[in-house]
C-alpha atoms as a PDB file:
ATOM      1  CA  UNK A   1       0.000   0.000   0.000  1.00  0.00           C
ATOM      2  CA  UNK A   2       0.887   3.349   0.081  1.00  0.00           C
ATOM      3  CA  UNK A   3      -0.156   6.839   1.656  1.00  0.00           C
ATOM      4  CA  UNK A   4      -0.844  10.244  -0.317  1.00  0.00           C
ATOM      5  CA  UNK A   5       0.129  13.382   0.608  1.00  0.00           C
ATOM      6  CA  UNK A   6      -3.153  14.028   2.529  1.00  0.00           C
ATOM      7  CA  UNK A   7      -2.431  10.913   4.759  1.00  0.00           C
ATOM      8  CA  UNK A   8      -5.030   8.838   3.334  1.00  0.00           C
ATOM      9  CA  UNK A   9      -3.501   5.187   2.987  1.00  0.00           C
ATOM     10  CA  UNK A  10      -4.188   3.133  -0.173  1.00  0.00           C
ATOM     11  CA  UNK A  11      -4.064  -0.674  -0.155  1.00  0.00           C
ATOM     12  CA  UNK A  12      -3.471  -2.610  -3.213  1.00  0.00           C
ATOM     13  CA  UNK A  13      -3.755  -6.357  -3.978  1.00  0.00           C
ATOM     14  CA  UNK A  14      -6.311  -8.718  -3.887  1.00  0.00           C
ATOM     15  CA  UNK A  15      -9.391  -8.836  -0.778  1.00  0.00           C
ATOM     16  CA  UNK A  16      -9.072 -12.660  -1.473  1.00  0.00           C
ATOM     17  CA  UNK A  17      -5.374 -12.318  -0.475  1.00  0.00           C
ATOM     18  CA  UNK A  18      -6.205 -11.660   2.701  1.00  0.00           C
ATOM     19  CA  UNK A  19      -7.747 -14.112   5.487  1.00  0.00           C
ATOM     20  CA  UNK A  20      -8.893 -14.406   8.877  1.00  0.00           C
ATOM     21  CA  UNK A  21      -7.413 -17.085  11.364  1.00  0.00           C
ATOM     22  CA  UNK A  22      -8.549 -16.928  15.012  1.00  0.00           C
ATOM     23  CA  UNK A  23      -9.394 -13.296  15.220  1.00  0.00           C
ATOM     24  CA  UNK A  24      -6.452 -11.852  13.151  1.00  0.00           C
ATOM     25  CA  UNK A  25      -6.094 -10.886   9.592  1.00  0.00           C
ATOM     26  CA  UNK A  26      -3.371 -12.864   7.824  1.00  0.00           C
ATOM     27  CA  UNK A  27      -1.759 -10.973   3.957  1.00  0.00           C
ATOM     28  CA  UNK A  28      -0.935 -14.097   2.160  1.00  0.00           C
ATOM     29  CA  UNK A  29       1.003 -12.226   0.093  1.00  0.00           C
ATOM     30  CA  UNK A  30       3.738 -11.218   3.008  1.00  0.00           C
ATOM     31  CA  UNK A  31       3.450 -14.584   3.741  1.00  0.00           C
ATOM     32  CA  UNK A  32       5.102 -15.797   0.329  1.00  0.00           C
ATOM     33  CA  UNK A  33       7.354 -12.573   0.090  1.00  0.00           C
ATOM     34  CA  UNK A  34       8.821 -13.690   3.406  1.00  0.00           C
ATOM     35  CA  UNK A  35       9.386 -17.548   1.971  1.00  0.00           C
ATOM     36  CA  UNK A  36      10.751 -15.916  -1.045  1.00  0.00           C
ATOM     37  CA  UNK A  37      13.176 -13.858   0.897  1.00  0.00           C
ATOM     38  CA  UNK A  38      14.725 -17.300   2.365  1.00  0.00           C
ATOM     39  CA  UNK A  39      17.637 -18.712   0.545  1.00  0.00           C
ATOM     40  CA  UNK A  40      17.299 -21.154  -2.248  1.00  0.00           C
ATOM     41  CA  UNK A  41      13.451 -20.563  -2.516  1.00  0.00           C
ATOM     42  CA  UNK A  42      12.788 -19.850  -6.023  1.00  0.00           C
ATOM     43  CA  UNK A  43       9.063 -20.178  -5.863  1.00  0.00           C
ATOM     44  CA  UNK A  44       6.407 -19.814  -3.237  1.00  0.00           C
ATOM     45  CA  UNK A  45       2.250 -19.954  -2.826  1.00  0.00           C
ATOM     46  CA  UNK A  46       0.698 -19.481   0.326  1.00  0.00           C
ATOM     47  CA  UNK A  47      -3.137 -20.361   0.438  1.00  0.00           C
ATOM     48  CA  UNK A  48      -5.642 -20.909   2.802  1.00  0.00           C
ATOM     49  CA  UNK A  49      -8.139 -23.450   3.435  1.00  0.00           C
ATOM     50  CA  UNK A  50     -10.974 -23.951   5.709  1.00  0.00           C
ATOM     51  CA  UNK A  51     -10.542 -25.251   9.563  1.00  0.00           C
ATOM     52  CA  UNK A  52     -13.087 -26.077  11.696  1.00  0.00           C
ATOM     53  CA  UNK A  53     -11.334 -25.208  14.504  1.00  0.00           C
ATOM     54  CA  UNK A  54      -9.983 -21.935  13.219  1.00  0.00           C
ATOM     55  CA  UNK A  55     -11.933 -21.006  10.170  1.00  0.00           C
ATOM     56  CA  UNK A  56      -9.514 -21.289   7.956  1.00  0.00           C
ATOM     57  CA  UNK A  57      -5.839 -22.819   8.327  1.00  0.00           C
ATOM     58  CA  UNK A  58      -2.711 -21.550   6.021  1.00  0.00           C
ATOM     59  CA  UNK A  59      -0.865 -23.819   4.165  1.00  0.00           C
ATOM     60  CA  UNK A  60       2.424 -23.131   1.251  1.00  0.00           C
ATOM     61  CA  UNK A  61       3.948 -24.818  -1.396  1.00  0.00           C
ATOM     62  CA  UNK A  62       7.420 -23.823  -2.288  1.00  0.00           C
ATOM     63  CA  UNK A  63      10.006 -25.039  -5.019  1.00  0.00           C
ATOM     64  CA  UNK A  64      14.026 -25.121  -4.270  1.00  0.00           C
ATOM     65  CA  UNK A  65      15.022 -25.668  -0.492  1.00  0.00           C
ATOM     66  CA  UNK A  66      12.694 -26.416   2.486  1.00  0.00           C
ATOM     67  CA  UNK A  67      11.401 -23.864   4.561  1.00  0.00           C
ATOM     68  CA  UNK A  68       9.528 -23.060   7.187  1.00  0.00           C
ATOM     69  CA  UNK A  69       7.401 -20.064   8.751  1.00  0.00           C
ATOM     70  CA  UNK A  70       5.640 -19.942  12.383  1.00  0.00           C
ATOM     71  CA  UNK A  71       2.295 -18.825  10.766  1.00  0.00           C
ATOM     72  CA  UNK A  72       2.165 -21.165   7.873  1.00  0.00           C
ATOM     73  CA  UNK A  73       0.717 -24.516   9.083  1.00  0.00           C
ATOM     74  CA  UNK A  74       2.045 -26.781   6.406  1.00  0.00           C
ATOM     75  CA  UNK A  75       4.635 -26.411   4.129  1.00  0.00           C
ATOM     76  CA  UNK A  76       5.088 -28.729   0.915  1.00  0.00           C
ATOM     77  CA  UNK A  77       8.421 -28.485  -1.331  1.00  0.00           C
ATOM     78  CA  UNK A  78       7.446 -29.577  -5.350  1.00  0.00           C
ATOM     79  CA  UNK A  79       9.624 -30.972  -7.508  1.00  0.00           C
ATOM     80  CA  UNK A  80       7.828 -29.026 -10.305  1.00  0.00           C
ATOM     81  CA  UNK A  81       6.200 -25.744 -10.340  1.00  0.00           C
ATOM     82  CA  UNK A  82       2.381 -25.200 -11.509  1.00  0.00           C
ATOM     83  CA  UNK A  83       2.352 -22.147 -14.128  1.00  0.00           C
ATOM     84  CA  UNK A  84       0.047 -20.452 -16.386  1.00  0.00           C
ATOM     85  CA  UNK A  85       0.744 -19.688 -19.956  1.00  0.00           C
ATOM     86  CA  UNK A  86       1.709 -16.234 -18.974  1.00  0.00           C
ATOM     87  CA  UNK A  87       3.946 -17.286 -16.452  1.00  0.00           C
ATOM     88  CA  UNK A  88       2.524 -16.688 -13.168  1.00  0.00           C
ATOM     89  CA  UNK A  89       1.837 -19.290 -10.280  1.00  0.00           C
ATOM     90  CA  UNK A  90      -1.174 -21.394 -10.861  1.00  0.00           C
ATOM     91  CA  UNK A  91      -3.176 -20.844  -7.392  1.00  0.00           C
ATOM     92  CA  UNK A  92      -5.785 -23.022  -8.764  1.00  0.00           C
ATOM     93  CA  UNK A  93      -3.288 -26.497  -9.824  1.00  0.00           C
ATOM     94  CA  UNK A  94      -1.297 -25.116  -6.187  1.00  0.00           C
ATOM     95  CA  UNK A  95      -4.887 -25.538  -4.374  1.00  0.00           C
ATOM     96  CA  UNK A  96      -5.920 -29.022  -5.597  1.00  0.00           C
ATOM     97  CA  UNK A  97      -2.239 -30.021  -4.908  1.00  0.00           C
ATOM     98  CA  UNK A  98      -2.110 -28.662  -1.312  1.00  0.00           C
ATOM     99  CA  UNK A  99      -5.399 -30.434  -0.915  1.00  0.00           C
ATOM    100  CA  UNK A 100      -4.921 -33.937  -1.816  1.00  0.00           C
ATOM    101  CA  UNK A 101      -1.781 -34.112   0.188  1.00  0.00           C
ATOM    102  CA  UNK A 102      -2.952 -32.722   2.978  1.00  0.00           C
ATOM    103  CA  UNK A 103      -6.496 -33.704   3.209  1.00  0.00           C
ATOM    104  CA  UNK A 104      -6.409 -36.963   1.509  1.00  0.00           C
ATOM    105  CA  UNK A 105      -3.872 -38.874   3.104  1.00  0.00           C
END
């Protein structure tokens, strides 16, 4: 985000970026930038999926080194990284990934 002259703060990404676990407001985004930002990470995707226990629960998948994060449940290193055609992560191939192994073990 970012704040004008007149003090008025501007947020950019996406709402759906953003989620609520146990009363606090996680930024997925920071989340990857801060698995990014770890050595030998080339690629990272945080998502989040629901918890019964705490409405939703955060999990990652990352390509190059393991990593880990205290507010990232599960972490899950690929040996190959899901992209679109333009290049860009694809959250949806990520999701159903993150799901089978951690749901449908």
């Amino acid at each position: 985000g970012r704040v004008d002259n007149n003090g008025f703060l501007f947020l950019k990404g996406r709402l759906d970026r953003a989620v609520n676990i146990s009363d606090k407001i996680i930024y997925l985004d920071v989340l990857e930038d801060d698995l990014l930002s770890l050595p030998g990470i080339e690629y990272a995707a945080v998502i989040a999926l629901p918890n019964s226990k705490r409405g939703q629960k955060v999990f990652a998948a990352v390509y190059g080194n393991n990593a880990s994060h205290n507010q990232i449940s599960e972490i899950l290193s690929l040996k190959e990284w899901p992209l679109l055609l333009s290049g860009k992560t694809d959250y949806v191939k990520i999701t159903a990934i993150l799901k089978d192994f951690f749901y449908e073990k």
